[in-house]
N, C-alpha and C. Protein backbone atom coordinates (compact mmCIF):
# COMPACT_ATOMS: atom_id res chain seq x y z
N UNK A 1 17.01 -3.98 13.58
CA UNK A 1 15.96 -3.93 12.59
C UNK A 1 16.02 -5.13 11.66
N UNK A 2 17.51 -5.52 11.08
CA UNK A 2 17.71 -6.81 10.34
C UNK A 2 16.83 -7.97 11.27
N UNK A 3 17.00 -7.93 12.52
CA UNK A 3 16.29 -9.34 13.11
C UNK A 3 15.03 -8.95 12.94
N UNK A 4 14.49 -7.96 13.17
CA UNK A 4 12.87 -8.22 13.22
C UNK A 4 12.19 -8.19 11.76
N UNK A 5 13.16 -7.58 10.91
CA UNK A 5 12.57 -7.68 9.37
C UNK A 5 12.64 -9.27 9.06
N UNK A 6 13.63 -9.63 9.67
CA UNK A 6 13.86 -11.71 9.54
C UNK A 6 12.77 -12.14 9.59
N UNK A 7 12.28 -11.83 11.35
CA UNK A 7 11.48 -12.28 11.86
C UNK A 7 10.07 -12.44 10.83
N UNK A 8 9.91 -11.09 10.60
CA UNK A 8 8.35 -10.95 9.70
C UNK A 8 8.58 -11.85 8.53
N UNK A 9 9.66 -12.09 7.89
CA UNK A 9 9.58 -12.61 7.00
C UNK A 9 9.32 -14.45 7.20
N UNK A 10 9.92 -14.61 8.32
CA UNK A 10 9.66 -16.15 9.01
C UNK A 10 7.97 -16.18 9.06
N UNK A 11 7.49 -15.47 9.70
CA UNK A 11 6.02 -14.92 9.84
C UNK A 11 4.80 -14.99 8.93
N UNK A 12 5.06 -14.81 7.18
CA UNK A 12 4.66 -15.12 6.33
C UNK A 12 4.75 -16.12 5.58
N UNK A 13 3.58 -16.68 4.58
CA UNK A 13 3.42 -17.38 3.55
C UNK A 13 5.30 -17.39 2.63
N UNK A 14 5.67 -18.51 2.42
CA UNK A 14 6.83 -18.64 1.75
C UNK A 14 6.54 -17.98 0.03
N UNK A 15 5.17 -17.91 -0.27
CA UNK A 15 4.96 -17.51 -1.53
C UNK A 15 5.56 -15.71 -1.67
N UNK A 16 5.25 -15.14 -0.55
CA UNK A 16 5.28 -13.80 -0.81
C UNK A 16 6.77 -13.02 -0.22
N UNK A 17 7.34 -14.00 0.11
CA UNK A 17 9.08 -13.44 0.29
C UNK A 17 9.86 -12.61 -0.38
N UNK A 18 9.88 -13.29 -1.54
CA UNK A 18 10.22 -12.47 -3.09
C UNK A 18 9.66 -11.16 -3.30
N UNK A 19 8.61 -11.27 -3.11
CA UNK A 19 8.15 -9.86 -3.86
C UNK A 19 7.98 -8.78 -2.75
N UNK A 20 7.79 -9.26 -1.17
CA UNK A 20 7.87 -8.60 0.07
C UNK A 20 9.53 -8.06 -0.05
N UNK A 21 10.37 -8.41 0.06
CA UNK A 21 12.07 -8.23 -0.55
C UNK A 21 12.05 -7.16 -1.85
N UNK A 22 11.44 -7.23 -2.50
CA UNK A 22 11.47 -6.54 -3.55
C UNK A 22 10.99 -5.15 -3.46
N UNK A 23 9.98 -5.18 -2.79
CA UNK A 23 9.11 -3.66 -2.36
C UNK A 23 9.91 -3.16 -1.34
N UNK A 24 10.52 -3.61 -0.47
CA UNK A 24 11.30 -3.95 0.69
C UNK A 24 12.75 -3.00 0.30
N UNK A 25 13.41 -3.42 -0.68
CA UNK A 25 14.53 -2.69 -1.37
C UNK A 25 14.14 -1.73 -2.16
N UNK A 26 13.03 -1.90 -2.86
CA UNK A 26 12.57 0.06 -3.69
C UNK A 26 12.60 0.43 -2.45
N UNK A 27 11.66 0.60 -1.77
CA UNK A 27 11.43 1.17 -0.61
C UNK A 27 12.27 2.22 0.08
N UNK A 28 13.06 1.10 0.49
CA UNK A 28 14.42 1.81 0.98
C UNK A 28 15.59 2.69 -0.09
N UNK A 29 15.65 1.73 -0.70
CA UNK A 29 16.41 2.47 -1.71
C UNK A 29 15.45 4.77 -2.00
N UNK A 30 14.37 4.39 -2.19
CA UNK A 30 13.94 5.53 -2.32
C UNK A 30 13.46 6.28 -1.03
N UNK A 31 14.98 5.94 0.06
CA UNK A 31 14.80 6.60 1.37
C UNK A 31 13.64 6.56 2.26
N UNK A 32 12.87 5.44 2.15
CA UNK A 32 11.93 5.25 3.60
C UNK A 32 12.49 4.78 4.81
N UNK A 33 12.03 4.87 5.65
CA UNK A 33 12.43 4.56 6.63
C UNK A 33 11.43 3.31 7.39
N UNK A 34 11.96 2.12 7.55
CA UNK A 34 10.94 1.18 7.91
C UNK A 34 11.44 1.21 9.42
N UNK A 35 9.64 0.86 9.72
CA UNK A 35 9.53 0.19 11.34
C UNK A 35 8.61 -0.69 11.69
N UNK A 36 9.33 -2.04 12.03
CA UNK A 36 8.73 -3.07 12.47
C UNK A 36 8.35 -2.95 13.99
N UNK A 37 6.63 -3.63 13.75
CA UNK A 37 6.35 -4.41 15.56
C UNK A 37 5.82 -5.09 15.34
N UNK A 38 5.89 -5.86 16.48
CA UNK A 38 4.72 -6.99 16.77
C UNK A 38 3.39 -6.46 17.19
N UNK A 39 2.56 -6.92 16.31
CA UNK A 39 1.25 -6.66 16.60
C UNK A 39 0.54 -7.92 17.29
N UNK A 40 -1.01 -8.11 17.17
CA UNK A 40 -1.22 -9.22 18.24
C UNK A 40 -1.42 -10.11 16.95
N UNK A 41 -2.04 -9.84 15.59
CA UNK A 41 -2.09 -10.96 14.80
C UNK A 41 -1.16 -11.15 14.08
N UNK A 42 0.25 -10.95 14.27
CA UNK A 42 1.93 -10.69 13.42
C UNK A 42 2.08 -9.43 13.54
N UNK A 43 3.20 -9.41 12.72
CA UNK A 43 4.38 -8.22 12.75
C UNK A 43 3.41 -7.60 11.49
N UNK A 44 3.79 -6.00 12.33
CA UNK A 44 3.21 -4.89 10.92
C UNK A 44 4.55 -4.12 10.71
N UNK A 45 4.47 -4.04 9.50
CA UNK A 45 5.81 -3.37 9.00
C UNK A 45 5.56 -1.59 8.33
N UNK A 46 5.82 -0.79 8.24
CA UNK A 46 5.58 0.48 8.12
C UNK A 46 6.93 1.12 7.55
N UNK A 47 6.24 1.86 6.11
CA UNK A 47 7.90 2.63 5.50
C UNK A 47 7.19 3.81 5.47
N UNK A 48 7.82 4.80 5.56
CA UNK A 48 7.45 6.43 6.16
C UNK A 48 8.56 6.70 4.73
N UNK A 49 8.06 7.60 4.10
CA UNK A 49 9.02 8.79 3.56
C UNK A 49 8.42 10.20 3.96
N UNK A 50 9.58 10.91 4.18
CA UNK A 50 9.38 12.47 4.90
C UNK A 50 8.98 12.56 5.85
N UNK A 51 8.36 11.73 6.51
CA UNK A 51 7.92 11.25 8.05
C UNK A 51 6.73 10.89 7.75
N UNK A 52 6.00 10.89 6.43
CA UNK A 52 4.57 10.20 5.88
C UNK A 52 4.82 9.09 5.89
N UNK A 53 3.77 8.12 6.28
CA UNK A 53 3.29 6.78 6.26
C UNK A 53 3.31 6.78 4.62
N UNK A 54 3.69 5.71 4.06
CA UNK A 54 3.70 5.60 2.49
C UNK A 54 3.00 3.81 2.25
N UNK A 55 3.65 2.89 2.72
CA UNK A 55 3.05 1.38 2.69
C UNK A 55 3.47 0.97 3.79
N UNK A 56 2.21 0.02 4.07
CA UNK A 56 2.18 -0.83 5.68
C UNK A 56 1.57 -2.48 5.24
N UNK A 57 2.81 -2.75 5.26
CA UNK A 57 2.73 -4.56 5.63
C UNK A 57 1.56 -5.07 6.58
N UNK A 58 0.47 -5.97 7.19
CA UNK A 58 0.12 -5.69 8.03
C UNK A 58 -0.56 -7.75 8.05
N UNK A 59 -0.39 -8.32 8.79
CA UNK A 59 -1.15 -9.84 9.06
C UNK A 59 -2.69 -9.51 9.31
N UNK A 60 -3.16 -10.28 8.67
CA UNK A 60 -4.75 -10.30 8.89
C UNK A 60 -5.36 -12.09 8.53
N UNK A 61 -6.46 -12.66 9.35
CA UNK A 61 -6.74 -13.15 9.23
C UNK A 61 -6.81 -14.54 7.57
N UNK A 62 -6.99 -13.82 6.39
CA UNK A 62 -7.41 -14.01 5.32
C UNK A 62 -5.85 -14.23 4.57
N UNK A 63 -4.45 -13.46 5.46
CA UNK A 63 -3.31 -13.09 4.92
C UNK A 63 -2.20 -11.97 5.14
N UNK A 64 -1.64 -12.12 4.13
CA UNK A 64 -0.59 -11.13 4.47
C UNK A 64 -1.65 -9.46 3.29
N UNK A 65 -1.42 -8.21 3.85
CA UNK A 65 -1.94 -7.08 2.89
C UNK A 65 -1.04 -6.21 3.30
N UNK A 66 -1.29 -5.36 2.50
CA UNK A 66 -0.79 -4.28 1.83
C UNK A 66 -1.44 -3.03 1.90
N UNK A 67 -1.06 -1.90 2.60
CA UNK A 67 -1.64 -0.72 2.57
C UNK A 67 -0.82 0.50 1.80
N UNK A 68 -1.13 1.21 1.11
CA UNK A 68 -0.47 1.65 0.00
C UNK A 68 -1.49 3.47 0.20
N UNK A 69 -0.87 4.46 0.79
CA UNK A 69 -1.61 5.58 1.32
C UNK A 69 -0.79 6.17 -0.31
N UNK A 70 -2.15 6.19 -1.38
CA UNK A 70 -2.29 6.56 -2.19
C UNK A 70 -2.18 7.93 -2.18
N UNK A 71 -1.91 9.21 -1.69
CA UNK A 71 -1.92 10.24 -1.82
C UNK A 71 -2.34 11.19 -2.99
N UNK A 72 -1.69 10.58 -3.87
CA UNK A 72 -1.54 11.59 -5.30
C UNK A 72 -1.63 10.15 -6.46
N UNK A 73 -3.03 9.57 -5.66
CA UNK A 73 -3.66 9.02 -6.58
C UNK A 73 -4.38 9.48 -8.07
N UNK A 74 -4.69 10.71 -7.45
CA UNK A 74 -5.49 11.61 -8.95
C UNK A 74 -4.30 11.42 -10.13
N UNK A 75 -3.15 11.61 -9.79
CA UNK A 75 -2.33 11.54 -10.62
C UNK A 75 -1.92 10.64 -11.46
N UNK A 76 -2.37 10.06 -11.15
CA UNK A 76 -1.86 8.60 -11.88
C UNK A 76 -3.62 7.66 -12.17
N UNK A 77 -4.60 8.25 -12.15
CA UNK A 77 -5.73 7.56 -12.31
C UNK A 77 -6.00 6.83 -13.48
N UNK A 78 -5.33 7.18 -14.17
CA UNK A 78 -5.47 6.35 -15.78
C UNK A 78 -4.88 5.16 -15.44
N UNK A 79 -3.59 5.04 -14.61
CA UNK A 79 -3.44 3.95 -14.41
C UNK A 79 -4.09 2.59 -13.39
N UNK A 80 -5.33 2.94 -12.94
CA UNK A 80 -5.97 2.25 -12.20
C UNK A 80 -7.43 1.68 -13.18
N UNK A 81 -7.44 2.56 -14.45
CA UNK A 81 -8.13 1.41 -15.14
C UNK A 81 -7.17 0.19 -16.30
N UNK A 82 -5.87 -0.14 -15.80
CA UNK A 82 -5.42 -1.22 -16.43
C UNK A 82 -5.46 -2.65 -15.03
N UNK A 83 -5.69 -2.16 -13.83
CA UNK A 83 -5.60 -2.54 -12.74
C UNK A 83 -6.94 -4.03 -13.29
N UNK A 84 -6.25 -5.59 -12.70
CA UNK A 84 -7.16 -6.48 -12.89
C UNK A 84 -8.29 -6.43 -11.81
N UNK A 85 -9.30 -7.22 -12.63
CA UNK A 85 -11.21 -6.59 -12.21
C UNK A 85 -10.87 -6.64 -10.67
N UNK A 86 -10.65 -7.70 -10.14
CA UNK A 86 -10.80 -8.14 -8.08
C UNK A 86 -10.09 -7.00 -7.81
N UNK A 87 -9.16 -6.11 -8.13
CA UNK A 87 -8.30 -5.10 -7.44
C UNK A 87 -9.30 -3.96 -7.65
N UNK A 88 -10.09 -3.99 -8.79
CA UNK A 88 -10.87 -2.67 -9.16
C UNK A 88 -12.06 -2.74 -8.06
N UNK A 89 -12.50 -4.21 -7.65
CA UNK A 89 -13.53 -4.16 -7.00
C UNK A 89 -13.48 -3.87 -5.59
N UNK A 90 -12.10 -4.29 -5.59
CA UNK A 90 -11.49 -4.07 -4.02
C UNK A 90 -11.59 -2.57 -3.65
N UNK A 91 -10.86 -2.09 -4.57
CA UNK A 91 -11.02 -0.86 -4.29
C UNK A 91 -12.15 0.10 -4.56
N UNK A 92 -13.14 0.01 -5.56
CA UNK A 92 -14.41 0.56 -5.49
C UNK A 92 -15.45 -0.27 -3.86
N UNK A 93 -15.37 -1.08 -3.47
CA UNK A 93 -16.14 -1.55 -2.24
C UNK A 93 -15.67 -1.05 -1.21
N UNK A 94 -14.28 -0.50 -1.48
CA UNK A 94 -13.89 -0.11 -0.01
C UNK A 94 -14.70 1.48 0.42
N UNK A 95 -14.17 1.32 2.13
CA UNK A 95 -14.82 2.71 2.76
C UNK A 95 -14.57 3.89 1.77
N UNK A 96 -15.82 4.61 1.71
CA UNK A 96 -15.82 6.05 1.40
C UNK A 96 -14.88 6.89 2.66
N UNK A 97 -15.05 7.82 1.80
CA UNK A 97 -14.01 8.78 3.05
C UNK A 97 -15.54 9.63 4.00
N UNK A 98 -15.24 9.50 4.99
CA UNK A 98 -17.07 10.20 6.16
C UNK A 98 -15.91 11.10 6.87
N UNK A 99 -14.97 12.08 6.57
CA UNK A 99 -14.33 13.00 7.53
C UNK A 99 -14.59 12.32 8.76
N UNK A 100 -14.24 11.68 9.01
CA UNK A 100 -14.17 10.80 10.49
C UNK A 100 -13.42 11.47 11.63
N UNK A 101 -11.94 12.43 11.21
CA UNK A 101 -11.16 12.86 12.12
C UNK A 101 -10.85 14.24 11.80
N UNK A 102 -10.76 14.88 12.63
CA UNK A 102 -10.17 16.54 11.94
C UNK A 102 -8.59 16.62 12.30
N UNK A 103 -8.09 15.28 12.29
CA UNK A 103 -6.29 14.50 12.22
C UNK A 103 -6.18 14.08 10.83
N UNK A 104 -7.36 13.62 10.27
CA UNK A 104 -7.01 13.16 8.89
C UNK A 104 -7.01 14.24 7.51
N UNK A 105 -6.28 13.68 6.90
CA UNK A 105 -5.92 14.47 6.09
C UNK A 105 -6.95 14.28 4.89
N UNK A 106 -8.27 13.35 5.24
CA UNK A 106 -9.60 13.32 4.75
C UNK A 106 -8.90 12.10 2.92
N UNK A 107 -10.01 11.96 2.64
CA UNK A 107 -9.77 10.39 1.93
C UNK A 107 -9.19 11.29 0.40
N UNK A 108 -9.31 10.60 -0.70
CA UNK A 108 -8.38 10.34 -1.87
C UNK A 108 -9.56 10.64 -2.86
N UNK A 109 -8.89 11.78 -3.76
CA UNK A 109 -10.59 11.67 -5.34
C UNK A 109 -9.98 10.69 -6.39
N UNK A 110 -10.91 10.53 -7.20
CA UNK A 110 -10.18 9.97 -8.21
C UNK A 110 -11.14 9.09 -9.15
N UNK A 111 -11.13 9.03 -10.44
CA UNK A 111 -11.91 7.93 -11.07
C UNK A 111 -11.41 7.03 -11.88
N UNK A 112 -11.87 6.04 -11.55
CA UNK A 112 -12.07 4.56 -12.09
C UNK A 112 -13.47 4.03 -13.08
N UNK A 113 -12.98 3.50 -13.82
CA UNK A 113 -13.98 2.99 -14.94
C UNK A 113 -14.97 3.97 -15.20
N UNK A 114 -14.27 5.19 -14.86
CA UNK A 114 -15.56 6.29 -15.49
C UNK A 114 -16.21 6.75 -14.38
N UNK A 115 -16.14 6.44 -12.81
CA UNK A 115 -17.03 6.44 -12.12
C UNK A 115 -16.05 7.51 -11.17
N UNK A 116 -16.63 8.56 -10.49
CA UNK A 116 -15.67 9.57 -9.86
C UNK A 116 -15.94 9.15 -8.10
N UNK A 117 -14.73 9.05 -7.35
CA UNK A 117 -14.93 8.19 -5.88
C UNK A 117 -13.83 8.86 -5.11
N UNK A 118 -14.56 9.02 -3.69
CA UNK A 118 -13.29 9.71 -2.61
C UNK A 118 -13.59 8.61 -1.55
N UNK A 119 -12.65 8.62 -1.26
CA UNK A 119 -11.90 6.90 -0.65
C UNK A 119 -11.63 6.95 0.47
N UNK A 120 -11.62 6.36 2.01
CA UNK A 120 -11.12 6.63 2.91
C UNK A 120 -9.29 6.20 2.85
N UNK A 121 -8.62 7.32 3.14
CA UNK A 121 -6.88 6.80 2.69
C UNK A 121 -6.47 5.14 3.34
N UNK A 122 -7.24 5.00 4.25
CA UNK A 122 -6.43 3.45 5.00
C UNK A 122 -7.36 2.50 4.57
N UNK A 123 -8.63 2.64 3.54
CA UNK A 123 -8.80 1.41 3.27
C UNK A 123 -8.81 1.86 1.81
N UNK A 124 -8.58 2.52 0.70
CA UNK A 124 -9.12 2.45 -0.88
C UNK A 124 -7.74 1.31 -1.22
N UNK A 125 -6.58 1.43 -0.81
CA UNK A 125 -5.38 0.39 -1.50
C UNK A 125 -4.90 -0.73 0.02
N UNK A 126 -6.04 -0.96 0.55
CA UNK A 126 -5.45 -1.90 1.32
C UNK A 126 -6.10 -3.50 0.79
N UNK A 127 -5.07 -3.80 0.04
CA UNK A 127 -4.90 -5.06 -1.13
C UNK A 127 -4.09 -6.27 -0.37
N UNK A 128 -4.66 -7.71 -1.07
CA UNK A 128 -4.39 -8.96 -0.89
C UNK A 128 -3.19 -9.11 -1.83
N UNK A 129 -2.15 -9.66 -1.05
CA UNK A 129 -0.95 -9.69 -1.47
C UNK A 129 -1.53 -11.64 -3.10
N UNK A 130 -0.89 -11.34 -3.85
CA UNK A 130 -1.61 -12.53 -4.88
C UNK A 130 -0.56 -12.34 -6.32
N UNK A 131 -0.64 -13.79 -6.89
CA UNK A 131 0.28 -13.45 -8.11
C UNK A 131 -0.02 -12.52 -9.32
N UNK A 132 -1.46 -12.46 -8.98
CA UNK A 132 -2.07 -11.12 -10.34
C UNK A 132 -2.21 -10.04 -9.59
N UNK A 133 -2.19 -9.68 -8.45
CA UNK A 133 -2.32 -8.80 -7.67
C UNK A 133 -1.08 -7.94 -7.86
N UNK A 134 0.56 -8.34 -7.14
CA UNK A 134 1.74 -8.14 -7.20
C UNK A 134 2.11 -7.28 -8.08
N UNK A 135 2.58 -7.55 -9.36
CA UNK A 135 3.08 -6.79 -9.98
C UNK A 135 2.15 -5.04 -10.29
N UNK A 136 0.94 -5.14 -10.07
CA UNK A 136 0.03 -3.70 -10.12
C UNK A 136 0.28 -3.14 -8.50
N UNK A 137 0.56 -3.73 -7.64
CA UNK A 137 1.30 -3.39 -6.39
C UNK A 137 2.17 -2.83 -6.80
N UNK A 138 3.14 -3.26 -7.31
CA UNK A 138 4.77 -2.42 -7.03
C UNK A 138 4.33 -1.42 -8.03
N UNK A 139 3.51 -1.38 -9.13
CA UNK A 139 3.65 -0.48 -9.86
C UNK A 139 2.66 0.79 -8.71
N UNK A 140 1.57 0.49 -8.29
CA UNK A 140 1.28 1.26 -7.69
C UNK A 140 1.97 2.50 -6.37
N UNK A 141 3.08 1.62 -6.05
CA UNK A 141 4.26 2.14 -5.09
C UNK A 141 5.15 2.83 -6.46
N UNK A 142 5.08 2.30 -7.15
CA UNK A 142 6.28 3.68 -8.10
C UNK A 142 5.17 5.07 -8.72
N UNK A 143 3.97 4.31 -8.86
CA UNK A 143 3.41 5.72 -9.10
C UNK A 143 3.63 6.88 -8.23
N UNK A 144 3.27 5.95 -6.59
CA UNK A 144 2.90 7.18 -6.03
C UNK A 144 4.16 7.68 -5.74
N UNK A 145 5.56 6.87 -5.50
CA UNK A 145 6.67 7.69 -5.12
C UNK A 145 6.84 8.84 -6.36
N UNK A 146 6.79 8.26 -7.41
CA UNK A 146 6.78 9.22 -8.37
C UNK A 146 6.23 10.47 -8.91
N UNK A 147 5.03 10.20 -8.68
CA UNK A 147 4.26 11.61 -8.23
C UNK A 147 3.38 12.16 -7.03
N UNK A 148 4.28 11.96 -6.20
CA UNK A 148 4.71 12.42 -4.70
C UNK A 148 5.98 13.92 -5.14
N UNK A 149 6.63 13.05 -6.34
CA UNK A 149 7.68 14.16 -6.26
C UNK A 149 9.03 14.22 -5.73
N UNK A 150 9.05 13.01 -4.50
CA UNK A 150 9.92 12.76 -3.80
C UNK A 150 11.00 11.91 -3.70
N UNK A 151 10.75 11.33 -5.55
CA UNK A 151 11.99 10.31 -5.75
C UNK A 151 12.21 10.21 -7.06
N UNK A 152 12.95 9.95 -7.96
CA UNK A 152 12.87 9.64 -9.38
C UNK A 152 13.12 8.24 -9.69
N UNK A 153 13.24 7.22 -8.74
CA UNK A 153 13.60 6.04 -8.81
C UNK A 153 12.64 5.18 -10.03
């Protein structure tokens, strides 16, 4: 696993090492379990707690992103109006939730700037890794471990 976590990290922008390492050790530290593959446009990286998908590393055209399966987003919604404007817009433009699968566990409620929105779970926090971006990232990963319930870290 050490070589292929190398690997991904060879794989990316030298800007986002640091803070990929950083999410990388909460992560684990608060018992996920990561699994790397090669995908066809890079390595996607995946940390599971309880056997839930929690954040997925993933290469895309535009960059390196971030998928962040907000769960118990309601919980923490106050904190998504300190979130800077491009992250707010990101996430208000993204897919609505259309019950697409009767596998899914159907999208996320929650309001922002006053406005009440249910989200499809794999795209409302799938965010551009960026230096104003970052730090509302990791905070967004301690919200949700935190009220998930499943860690006190």
């Amino acid at each position: 696993m050490e070589d292929k976590y190398k690997l991904f990290l060879d794989s990316i922008d030298e800007r986002w090492v640091d803070f990929i390492n950083e999410v990388n050790t909460y992560l684990m530290e608060a018992g996920c379990k990561c699994d790397i593959k090669e995908a066809k446009s890079g390595y996607a990286v995946s940390y599971k707690l309880n056997k839930k998908a929690l954040v997925n590393f993933v290469h895309r055209k535009t960059g390196i992103k971030i998928r962040i399966y907000a769960k118990n987003i309601a919980k923490y919604q106050d904190f998504l109006n300190t979130l800077p404007k491009k992250m707010k817009e990101d996430i208000k433009k993204s897919s609505d939730c259309k019950s697409c699968s009767s596998k899914c566990e159907e999208g996320y409620n929650f309001i922002l700037d006053g406005g009440q929105y249910k989200k499809c779970k794999y795209a409302v926090c799938f965010l551009p890794l960026s230096e104003e971006n970052n730090p509302y990232i990791m905070e967004l990963i301690k919200n949700e471990i935190k009220n998930g319930g499943t860690y006190d870290g």
